[in-house]
C-alpha atoms as a PDB file:
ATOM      1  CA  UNK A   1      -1.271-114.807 -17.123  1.00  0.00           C
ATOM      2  CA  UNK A   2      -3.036-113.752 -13.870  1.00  0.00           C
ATOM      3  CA  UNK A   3      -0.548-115.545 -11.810  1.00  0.00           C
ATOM      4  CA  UNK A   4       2.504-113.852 -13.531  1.00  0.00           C
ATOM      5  CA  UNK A   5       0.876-110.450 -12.474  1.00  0.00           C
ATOM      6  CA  UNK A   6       0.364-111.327  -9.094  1.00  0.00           C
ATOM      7  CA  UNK A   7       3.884-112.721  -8.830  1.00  0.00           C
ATOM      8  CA  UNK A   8       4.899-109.081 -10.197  1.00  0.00           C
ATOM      9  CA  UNK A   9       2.199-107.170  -8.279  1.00  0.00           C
ATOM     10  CA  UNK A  10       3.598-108.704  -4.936  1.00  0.00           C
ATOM     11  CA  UNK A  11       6.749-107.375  -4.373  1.00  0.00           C
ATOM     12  CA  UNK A  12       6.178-103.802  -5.525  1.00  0.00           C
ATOM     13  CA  UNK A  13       3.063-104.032  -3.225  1.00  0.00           C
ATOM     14  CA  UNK A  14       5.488-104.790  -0.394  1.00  0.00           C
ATOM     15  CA  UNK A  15       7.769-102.846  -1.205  1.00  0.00           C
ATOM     16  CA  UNK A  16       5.473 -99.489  -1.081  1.00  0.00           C
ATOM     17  CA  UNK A  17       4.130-100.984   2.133  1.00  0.00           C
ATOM     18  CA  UNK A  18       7.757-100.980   3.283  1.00  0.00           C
ATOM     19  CA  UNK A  19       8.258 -97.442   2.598  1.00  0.00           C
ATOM     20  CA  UNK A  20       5.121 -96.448   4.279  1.00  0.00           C
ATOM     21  CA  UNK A  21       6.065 -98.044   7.583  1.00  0.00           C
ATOM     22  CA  UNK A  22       9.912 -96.897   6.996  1.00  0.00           C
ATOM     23  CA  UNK A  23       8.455 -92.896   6.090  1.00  0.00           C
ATOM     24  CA  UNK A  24       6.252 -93.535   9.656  1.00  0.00           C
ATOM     25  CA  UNK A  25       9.409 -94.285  11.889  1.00  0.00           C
ATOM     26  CA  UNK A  26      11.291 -91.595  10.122  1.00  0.00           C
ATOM     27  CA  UNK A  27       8.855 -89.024  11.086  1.00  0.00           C
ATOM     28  CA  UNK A  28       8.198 -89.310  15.122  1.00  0.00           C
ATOM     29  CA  UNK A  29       9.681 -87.055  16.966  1.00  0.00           C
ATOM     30  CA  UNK A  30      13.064 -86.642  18.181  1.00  0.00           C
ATOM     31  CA  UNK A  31      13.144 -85.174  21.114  1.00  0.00           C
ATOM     32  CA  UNK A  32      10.682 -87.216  23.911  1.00  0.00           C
ATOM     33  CA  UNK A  33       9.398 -84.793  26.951  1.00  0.00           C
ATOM     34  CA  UNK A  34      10.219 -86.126  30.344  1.00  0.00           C
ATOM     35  CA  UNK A  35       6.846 -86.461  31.927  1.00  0.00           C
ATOM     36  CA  UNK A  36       6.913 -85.036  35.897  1.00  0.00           C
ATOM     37  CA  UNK A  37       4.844 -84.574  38.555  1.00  0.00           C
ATOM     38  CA  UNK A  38       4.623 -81.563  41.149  1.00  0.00           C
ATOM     39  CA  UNK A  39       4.701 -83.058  45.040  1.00  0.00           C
ATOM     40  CA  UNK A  40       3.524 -79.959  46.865  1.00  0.00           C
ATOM     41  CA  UNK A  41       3.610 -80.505  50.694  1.00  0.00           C
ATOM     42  CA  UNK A  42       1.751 -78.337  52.907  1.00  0.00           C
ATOM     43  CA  UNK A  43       3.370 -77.854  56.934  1.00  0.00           C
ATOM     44  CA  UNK A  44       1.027 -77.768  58.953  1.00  0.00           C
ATOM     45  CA  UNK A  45       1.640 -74.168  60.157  1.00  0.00           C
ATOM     46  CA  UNK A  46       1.474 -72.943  56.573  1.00  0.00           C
ATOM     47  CA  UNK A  47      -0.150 -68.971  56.270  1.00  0.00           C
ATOM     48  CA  UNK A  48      -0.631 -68.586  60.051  1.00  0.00           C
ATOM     49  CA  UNK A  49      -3.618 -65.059  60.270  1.00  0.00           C
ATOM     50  CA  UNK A  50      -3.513 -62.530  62.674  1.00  0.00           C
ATOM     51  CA  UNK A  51      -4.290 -65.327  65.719  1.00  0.00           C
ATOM     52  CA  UNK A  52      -1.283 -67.715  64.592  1.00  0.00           C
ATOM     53  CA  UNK A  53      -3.712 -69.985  63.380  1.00  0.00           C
ATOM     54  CA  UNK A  54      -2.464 -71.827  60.283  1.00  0.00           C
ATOM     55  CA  UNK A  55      -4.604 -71.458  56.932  1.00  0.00           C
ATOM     56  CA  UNK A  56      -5.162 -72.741  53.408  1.00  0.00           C
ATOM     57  CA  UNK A  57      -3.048 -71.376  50.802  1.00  0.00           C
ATOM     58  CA  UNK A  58      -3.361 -71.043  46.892  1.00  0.00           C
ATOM     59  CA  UNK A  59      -0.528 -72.116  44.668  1.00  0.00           C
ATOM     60  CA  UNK A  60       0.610 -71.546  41.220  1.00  0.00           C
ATOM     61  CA  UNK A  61       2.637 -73.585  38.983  1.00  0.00           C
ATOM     62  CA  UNK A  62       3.544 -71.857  35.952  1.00  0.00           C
ATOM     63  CA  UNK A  63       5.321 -74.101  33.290  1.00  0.00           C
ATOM     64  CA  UNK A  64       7.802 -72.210  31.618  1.00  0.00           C
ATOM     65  CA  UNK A  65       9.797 -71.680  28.275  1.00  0.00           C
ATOM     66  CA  UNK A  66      12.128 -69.578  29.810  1.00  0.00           C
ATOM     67  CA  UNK A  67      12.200 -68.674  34.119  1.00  0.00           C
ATOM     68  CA  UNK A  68      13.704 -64.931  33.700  1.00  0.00           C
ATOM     69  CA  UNK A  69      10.721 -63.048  33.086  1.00  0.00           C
ATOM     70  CA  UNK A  70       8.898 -65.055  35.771  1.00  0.00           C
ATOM     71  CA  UNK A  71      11.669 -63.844  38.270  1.00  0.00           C
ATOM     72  CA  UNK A  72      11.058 -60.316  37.273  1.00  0.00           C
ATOM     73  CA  UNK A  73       7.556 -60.140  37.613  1.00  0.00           C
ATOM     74  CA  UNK A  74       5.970 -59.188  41.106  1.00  0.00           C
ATOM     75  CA  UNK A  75       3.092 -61.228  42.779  1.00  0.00           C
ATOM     76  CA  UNK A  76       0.350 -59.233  42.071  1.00  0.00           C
ATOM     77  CA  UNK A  77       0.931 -59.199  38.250  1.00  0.00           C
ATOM     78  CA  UNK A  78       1.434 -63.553  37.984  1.00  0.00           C
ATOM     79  CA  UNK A  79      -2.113 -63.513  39.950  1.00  0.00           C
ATOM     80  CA  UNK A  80      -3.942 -60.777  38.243  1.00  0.00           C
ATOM     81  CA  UNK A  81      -2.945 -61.871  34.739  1.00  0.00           C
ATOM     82  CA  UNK A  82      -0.029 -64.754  33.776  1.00  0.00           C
ATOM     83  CA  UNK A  83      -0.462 -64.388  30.063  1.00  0.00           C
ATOM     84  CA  UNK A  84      -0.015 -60.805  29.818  1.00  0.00           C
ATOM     85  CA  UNK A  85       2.938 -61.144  32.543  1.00  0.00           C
ATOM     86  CA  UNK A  86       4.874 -63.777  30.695  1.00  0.00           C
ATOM     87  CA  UNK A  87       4.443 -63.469  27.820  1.00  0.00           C
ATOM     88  CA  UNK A  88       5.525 -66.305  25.294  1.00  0.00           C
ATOM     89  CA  UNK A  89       7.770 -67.858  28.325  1.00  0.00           C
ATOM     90  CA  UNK A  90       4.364 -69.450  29.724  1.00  0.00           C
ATOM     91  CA  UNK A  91       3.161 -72.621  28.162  1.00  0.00           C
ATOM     92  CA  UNK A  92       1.011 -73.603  30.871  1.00  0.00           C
ATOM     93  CA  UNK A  93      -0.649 -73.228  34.743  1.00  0.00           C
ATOM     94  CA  UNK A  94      -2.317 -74.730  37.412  1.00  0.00           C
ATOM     95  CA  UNK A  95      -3.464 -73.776  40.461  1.00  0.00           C
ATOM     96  CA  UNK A  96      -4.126 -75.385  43.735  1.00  0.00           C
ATOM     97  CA  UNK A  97      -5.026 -74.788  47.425  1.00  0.00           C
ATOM     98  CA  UNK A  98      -3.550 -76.462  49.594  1.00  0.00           C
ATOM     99  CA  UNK A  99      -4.732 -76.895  53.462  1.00  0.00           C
ATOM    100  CA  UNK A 100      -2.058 -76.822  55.876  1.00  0.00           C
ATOM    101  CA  UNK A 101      -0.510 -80.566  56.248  1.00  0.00           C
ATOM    102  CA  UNK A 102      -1.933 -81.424  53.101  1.00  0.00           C
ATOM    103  CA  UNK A 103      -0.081 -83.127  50.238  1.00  0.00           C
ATOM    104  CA  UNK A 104      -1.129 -82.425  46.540  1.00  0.00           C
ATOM    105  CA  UNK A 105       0.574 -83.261  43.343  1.00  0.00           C
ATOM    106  CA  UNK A 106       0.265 -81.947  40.205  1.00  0.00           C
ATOM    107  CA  UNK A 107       1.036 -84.211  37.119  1.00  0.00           C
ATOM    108  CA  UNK A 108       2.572 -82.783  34.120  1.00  0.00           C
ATOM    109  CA  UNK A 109       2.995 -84.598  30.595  1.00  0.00           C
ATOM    110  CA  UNK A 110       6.367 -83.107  29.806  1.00  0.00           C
ATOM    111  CA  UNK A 111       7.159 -80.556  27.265  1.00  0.00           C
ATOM    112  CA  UNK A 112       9.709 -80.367  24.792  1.00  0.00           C
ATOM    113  CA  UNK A 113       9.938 -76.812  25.329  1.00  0.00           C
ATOM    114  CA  UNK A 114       9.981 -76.354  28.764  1.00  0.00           C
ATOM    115  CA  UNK A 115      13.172 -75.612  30.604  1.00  0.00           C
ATOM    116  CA  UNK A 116      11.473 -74.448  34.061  1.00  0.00           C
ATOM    117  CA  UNK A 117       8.803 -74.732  36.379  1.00  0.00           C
ATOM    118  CA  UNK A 118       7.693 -71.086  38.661  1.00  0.00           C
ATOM    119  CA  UNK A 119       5.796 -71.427  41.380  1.00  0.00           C
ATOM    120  CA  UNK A 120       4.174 -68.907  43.407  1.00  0.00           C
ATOM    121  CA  UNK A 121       2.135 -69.380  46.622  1.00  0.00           C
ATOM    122  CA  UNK A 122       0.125 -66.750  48.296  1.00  0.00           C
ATOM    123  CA  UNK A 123       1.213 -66.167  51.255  1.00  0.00           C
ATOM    124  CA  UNK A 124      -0.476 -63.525  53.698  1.00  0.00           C
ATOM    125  CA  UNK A 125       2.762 -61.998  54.458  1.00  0.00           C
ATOM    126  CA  UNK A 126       4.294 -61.790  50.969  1.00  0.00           C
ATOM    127  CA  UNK A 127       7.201 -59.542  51.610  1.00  0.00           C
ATOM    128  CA  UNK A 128       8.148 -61.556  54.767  1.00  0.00           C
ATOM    129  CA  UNK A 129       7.910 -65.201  53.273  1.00  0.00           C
ATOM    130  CA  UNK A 130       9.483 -66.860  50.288  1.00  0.00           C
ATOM    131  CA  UNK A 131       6.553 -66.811  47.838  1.00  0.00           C
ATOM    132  CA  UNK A 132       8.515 -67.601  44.529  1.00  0.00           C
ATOM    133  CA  UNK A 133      10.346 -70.558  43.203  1.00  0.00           C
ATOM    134  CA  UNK A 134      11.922 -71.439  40.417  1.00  0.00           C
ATOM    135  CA  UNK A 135      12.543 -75.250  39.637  1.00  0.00           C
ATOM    136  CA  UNK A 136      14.368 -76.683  36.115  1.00  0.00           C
ATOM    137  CA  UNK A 137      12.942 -79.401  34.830  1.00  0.00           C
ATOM    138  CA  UNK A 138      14.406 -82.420  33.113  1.00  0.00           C
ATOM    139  CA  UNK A 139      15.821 -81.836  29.475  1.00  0.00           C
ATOM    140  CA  UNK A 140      13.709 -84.067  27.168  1.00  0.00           C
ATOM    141  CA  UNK A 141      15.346 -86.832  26.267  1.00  0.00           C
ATOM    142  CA  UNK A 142      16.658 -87.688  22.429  1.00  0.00           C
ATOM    143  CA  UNK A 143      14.915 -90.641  21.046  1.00  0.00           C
ATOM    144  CA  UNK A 144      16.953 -93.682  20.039  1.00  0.00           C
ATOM    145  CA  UNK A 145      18.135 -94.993  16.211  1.00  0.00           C
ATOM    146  CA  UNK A 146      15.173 -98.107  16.896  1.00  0.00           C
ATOM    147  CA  UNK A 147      12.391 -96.063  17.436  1.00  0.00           C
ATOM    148  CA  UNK A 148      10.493 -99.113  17.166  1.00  0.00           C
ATOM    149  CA  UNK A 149      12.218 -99.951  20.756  1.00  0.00           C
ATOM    150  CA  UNK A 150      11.689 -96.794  22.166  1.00  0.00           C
ATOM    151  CA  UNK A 151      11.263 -96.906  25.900  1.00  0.00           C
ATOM    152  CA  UNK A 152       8.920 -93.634  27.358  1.00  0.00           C
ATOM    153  CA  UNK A 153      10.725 -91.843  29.559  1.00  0.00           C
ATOM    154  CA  UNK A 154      10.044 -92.215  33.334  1.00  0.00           C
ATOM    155  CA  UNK A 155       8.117 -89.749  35.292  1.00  0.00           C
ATOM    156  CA  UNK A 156      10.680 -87.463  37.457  1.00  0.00           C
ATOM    157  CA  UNK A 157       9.406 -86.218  40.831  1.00  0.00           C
ATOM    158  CA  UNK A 158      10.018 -82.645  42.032  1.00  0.00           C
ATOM    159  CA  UNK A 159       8.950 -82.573  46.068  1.00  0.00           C
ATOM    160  CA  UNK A 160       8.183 -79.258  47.030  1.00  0.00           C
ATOM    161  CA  UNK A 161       7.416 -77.859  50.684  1.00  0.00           C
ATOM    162  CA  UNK A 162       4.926 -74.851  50.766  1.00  0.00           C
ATOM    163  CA  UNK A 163       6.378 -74.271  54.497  1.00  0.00           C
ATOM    164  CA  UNK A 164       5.891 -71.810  57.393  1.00  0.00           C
ATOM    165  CA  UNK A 165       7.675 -68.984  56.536  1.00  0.00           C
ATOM    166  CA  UNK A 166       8.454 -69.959  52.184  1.00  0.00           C
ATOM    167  CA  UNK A 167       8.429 -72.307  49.601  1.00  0.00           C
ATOM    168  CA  UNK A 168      11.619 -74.603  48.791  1.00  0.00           C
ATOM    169  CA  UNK A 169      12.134 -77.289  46.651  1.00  0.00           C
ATOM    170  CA  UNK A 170      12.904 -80.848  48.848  1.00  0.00           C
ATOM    171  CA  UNK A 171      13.933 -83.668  46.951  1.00  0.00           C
ATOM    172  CA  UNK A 172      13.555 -84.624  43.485  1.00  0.00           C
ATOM    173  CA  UNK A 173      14.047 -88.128  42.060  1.00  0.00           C
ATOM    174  CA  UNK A 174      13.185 -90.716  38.823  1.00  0.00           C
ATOM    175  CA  UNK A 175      13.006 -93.957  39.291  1.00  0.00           C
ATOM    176  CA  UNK A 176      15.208 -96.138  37.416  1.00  0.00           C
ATOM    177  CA  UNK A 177      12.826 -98.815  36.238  1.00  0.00           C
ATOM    178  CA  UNK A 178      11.827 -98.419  32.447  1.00  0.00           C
ATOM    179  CA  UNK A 179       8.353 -99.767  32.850  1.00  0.00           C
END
């Protein structure tokens, strides 16, 4: 008798393990954030003072759900206070300073809800130099059928030069290579 219950016990046991794995897969997201990183290159005659003589420089990177409020925003209200600024559009910030002909990078997990990266630098002539940017980012990727076969997604690089006289977006690249 105990064998003919564990002979009936052992498929219903699978089959409720089954279901558990198959509910698991079914619930993972669908939409996979393309993880990037911020390049930020300093020239070496970045925020020259009064005697030409080039100086560090503080930059923002605001992560962003949405760039138009950003745009419409003046300097002095990102610096003095980016959540009351933004609004909901901001998801996230970091700030650097960067010496002149210094490279930093920021890396960035990815959001699903991101659609744009604005970047301010501080600049000691504001109204002469480009101290905004505004960079899209990488639509997150939709996740495959075989989630068990799911590949993440590679990081994307977005090169940025904090130059002389403004800030401008270089190069940008991903590498091919899934791994």
């Amino acid at each position: 008798m105990t064998t003919r219950r564990a002979f009936l016990f052992a498929p219903a046991a699978a089959s409720l393990a089954g279901a558990a794995v198959l509910a698991g897969c079914s619930s993972t997201a669908r939409q996979v954030p393309i993880p990037y990183a911020i390049v930020l290159s300093a020239d070496p005659r970045v925020n020259p003072d009064t005697n030409r003589r080039p100086s560090p420089i503080q930059v923002t990177v605001y992560e962003l759900k949405s760039p138009g409020t950003f745009q419409s925003r003046d300097y002095y209200a990102l610096q003095a206070d980016p959540q009351a600024a933004l609004g909901k559009d901001l998801l996230n910030s970091d700030q650097v300073i960067v010496k002149p002909g210094e490279t930093r990078t920021l890396e960035r997990p990815g959001n699903p809800e991101a659609r744009a990266v604005g970047i301010v630098a501080g600049y000691r002539d504001l109204e002469n130099s480009r101290w905004r940017l505004v960079v899209p980012l990488p639509e997150a990727q939709n996740t495959n059928i075989y989630k068990v076969w799911q590949f993440s997604p590679n990081e994307e690089k977005i090169r940025i030069a904090v130059g002389a006289e403004g800030l401008s977006e270089t190069d940008r690249g991903r590498s091919w290579w899934p791994f």
